[in-house]
N, C-alpha and C. Protein backbone atom coordinates (compact mmCIF):
# COMPACT_ATOMS: atom_id res chain seq x y z
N UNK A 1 0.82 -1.20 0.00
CA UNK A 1 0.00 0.00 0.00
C UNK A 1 0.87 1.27 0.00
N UNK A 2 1.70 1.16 1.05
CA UNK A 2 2.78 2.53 1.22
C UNK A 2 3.79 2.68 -0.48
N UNK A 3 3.65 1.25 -0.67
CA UNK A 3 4.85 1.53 -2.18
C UNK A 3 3.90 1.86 -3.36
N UNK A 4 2.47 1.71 -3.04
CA UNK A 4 1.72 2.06 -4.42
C UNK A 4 1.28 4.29 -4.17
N UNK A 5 1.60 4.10 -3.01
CA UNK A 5 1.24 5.74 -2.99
C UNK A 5 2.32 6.63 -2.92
N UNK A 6 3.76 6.14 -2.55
CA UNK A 6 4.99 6.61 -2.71
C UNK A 6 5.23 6.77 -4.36
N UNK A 7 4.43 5.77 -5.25
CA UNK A 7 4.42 5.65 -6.55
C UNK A 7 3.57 6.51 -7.31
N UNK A 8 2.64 6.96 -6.65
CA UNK A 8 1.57 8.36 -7.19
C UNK A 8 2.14 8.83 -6.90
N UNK A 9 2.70 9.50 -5.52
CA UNK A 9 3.70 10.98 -5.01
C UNK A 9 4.83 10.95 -6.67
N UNK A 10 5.48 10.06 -6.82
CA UNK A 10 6.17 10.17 -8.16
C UNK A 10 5.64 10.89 -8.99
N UNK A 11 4.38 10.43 -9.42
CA UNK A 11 3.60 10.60 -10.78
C UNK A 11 3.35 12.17 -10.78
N UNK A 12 3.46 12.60 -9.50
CA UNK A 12 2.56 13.91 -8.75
C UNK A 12 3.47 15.13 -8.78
N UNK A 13 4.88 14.18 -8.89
CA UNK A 13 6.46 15.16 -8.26
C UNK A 13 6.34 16.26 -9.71
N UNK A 14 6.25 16.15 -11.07
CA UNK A 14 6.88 16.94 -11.97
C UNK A 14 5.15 18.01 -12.56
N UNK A 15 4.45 17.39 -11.57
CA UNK A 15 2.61 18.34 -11.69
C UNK A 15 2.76 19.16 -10.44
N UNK A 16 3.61 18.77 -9.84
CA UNK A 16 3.24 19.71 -8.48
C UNK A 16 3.48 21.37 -8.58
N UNK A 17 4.92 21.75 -9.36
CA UNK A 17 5.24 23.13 -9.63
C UNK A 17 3.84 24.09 -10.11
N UNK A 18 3.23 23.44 -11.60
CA UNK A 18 2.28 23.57 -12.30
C UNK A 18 1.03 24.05 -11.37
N UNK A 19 1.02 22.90 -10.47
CA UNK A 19 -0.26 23.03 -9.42
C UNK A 19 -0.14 24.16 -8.71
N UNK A 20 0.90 24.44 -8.24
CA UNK A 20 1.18 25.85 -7.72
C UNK A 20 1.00 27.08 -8.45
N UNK A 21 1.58 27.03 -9.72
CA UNK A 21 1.42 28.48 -10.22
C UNK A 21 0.02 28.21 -10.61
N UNK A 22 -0.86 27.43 -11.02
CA UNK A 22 -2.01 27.35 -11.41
C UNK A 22 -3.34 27.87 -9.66
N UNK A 23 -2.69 27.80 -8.44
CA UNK A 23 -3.32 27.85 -7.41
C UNK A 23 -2.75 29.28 -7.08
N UNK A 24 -1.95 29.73 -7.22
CA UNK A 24 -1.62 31.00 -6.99
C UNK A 24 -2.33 32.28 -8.30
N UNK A 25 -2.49 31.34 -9.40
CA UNK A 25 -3.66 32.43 -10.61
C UNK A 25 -4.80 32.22 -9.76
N UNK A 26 -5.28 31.00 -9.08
CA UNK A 26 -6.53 30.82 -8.59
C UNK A 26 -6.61 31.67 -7.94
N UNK A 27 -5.85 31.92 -6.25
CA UNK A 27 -6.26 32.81 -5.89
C UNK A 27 -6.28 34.44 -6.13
N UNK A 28 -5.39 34.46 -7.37
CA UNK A 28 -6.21 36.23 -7.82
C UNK A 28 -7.31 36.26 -8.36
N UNK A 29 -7.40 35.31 -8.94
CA UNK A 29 -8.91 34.98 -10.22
C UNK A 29 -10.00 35.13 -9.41
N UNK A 30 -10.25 33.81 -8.37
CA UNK A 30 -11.24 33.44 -7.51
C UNK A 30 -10.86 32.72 -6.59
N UNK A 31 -10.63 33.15 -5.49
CA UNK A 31 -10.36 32.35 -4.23
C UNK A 31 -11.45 31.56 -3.14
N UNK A 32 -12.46 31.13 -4.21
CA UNK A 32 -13.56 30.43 -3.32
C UNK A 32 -12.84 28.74 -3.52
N UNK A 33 -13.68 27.97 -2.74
CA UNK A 33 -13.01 26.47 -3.12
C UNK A 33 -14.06 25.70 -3.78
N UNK A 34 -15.52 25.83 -4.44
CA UNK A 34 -15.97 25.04 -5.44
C UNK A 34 -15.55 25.50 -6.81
N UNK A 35 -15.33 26.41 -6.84
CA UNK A 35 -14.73 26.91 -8.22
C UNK A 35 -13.66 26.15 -8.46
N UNK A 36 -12.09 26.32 -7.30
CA UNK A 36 -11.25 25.68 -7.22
C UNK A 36 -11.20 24.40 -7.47
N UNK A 37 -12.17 23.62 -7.28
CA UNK A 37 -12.09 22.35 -7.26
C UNK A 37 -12.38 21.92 -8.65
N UNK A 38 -13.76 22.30 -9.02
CA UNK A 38 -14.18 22.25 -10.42
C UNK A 38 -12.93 22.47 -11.01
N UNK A 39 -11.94 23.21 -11.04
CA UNK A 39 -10.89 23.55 -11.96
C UNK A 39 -10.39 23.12 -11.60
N UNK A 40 -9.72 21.86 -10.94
CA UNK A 40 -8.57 21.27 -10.80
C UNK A 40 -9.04 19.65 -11.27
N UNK A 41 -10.95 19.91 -11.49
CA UNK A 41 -10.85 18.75 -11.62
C UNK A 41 -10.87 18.57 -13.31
N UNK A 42 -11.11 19.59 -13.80
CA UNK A 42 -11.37 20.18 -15.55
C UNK A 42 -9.74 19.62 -15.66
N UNK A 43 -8.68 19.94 -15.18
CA UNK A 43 -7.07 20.40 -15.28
C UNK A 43 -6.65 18.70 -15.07
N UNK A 44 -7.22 17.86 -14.12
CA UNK A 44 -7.06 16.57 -13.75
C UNK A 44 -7.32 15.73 -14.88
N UNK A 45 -8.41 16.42 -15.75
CA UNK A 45 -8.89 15.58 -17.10
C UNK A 45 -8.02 16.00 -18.20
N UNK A 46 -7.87 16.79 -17.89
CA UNK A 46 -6.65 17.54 -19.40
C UNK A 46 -5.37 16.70 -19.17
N UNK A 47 -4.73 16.88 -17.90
CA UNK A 47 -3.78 15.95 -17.90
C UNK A 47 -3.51 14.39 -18.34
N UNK A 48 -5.17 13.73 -17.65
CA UNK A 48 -5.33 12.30 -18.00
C UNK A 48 -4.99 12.38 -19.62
N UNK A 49 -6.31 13.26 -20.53
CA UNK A 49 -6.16 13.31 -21.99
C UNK A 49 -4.73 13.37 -22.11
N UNK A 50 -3.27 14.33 -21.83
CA UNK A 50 -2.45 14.87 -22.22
C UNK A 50 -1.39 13.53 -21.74
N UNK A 51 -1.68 12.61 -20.89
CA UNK A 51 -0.54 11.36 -20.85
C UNK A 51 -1.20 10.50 -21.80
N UNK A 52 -2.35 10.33 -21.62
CA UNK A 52 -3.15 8.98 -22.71
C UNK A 52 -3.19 9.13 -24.11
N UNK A 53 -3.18 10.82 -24.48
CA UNK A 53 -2.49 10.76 -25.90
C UNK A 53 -1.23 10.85 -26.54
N UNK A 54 -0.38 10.99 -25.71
CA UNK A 54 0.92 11.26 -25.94
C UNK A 54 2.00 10.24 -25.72
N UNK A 55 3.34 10.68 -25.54
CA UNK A 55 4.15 9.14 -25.47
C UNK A 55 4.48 9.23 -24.03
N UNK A 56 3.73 10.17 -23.47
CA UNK A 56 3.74 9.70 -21.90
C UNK A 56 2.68 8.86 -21.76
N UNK A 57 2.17 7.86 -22.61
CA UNK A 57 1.52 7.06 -21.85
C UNK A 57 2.41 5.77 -21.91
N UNK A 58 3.36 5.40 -22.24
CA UNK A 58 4.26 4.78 -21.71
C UNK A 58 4.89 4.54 -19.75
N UNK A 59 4.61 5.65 -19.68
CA UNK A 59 4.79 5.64 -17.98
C UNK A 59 3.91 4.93 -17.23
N UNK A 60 2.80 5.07 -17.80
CA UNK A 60 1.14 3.91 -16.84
C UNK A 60 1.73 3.05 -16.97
N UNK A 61 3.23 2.36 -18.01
CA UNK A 61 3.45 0.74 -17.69
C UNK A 61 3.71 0.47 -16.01
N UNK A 62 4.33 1.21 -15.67
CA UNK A 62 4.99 1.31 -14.77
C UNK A 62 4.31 1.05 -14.02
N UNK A 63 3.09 2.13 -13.73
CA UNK A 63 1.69 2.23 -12.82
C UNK A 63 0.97 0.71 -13.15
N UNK A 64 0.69 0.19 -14.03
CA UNK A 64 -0.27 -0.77 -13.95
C UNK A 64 0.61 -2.00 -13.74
N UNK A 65 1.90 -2.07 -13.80
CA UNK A 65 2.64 -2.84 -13.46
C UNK A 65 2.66 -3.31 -11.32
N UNK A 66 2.17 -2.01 -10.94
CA UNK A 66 1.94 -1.94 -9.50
C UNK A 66 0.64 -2.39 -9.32
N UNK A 67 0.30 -2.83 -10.13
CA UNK A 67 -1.53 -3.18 -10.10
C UNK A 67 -2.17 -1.91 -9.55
N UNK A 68 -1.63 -0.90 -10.37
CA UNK A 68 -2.95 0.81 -9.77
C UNK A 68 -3.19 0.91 -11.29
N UNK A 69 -4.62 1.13 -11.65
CA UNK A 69 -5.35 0.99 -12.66
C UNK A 69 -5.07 2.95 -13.04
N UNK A 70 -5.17 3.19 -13.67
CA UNK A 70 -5.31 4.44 -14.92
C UNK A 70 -6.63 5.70 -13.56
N UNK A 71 -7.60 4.61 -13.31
CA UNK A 71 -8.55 5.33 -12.41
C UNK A 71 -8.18 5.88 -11.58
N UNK A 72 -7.74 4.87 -10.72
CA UNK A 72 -7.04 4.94 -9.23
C UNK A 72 -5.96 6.06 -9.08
N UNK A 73 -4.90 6.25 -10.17
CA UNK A 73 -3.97 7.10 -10.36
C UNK A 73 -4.29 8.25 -10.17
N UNK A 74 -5.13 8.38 -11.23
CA UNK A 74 -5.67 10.07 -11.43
C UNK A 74 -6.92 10.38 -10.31
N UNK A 75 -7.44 9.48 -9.76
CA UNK A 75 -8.54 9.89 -8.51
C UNK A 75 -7.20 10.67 -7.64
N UNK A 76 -6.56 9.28 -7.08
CA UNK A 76 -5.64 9.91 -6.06
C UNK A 76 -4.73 11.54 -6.34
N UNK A 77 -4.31 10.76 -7.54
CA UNK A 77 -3.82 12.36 -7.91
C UNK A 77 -4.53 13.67 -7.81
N UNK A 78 -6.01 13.26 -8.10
CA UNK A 78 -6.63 14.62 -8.04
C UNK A 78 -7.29 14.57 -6.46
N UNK A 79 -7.32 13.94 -5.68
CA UNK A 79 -7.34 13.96 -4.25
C UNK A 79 -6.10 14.83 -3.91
N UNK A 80 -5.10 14.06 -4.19
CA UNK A 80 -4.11 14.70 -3.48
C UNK A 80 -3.70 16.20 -3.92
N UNK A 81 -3.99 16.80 -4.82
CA UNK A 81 -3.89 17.60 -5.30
C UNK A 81 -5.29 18.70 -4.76
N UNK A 82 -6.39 18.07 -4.46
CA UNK A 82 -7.38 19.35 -4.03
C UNK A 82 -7.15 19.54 -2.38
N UNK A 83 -6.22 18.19 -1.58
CA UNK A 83 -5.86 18.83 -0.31
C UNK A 83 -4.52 19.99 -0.21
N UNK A 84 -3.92 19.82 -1.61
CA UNK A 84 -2.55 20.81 -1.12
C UNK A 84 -3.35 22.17 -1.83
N UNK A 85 -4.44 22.24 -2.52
CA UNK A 85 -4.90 23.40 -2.99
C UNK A 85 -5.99 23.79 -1.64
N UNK A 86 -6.59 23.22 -1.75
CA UNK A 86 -7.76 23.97 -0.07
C UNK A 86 -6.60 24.23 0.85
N UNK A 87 -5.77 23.75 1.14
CA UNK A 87 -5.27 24.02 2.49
C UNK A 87 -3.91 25.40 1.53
N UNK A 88 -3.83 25.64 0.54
CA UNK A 88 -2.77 26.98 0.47
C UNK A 88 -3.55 27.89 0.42
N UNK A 89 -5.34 27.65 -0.14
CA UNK A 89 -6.24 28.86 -0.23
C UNK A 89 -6.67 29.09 1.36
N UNK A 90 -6.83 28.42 2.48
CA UNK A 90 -7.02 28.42 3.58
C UNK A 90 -6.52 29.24 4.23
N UNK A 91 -4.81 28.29 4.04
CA UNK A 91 -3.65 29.75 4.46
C UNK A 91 -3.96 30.86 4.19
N UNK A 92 -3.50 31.59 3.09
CA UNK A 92 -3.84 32.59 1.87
C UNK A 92 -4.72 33.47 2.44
N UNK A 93 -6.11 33.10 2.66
CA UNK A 93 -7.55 33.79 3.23
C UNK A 93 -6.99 34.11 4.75
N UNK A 94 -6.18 33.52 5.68
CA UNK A 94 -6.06 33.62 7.20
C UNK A 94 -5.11 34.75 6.81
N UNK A 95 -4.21 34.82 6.33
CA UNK A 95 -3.06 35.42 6.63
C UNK A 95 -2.58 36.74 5.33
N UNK A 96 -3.65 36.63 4.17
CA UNK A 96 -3.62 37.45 3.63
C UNK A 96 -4.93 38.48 3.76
């Protein structure tokens, strides 16, 4: 279990920069969190499209080789990705 989610954190490591500057336009744009979410989950599908058509879909060998299905990947990914976004807009709202 710990080696299949150490294995998303991978998948997650070279989206994470992206996620940031994309959460930092968020909060000038709109700093509410259903908006936020909706758009990360629009951005979660672009990505899926943008490995599954491209020759990054060579990398899911890897992933389905761990027995984590294509689903599972990108749920978690976009889980893990709407807790590091609510909790920087959280910050953000307290302290800005």
């Amino acid at each position: 279990m710990m080696q299949r989610l150490g294995a998303i954190f991978l998948f997650y490591k070279p989206f994470f920069l992206w996620s940031m500057a994309i959460n930092i336009l968020i909060l000038f744009a709109n700093p509410y969190i259903l908006p936020t979410i909706i758009t990360k989950l629009l951005l979660t599908f672009f990505v899926w499209y943008l490995v599954h058509e491209t020759s990054a879909n060579r990398k899911l060998i890897f992933y389905k080789n761990l027995e984590i299905s294509t689903w599972r990947l990108f749920s978690t990914l976009f889980l893990i990705d709407i807790a590091i976004t609510i909790t920087f807009l959280l910050l953000m709202k307290a302290f800005v």
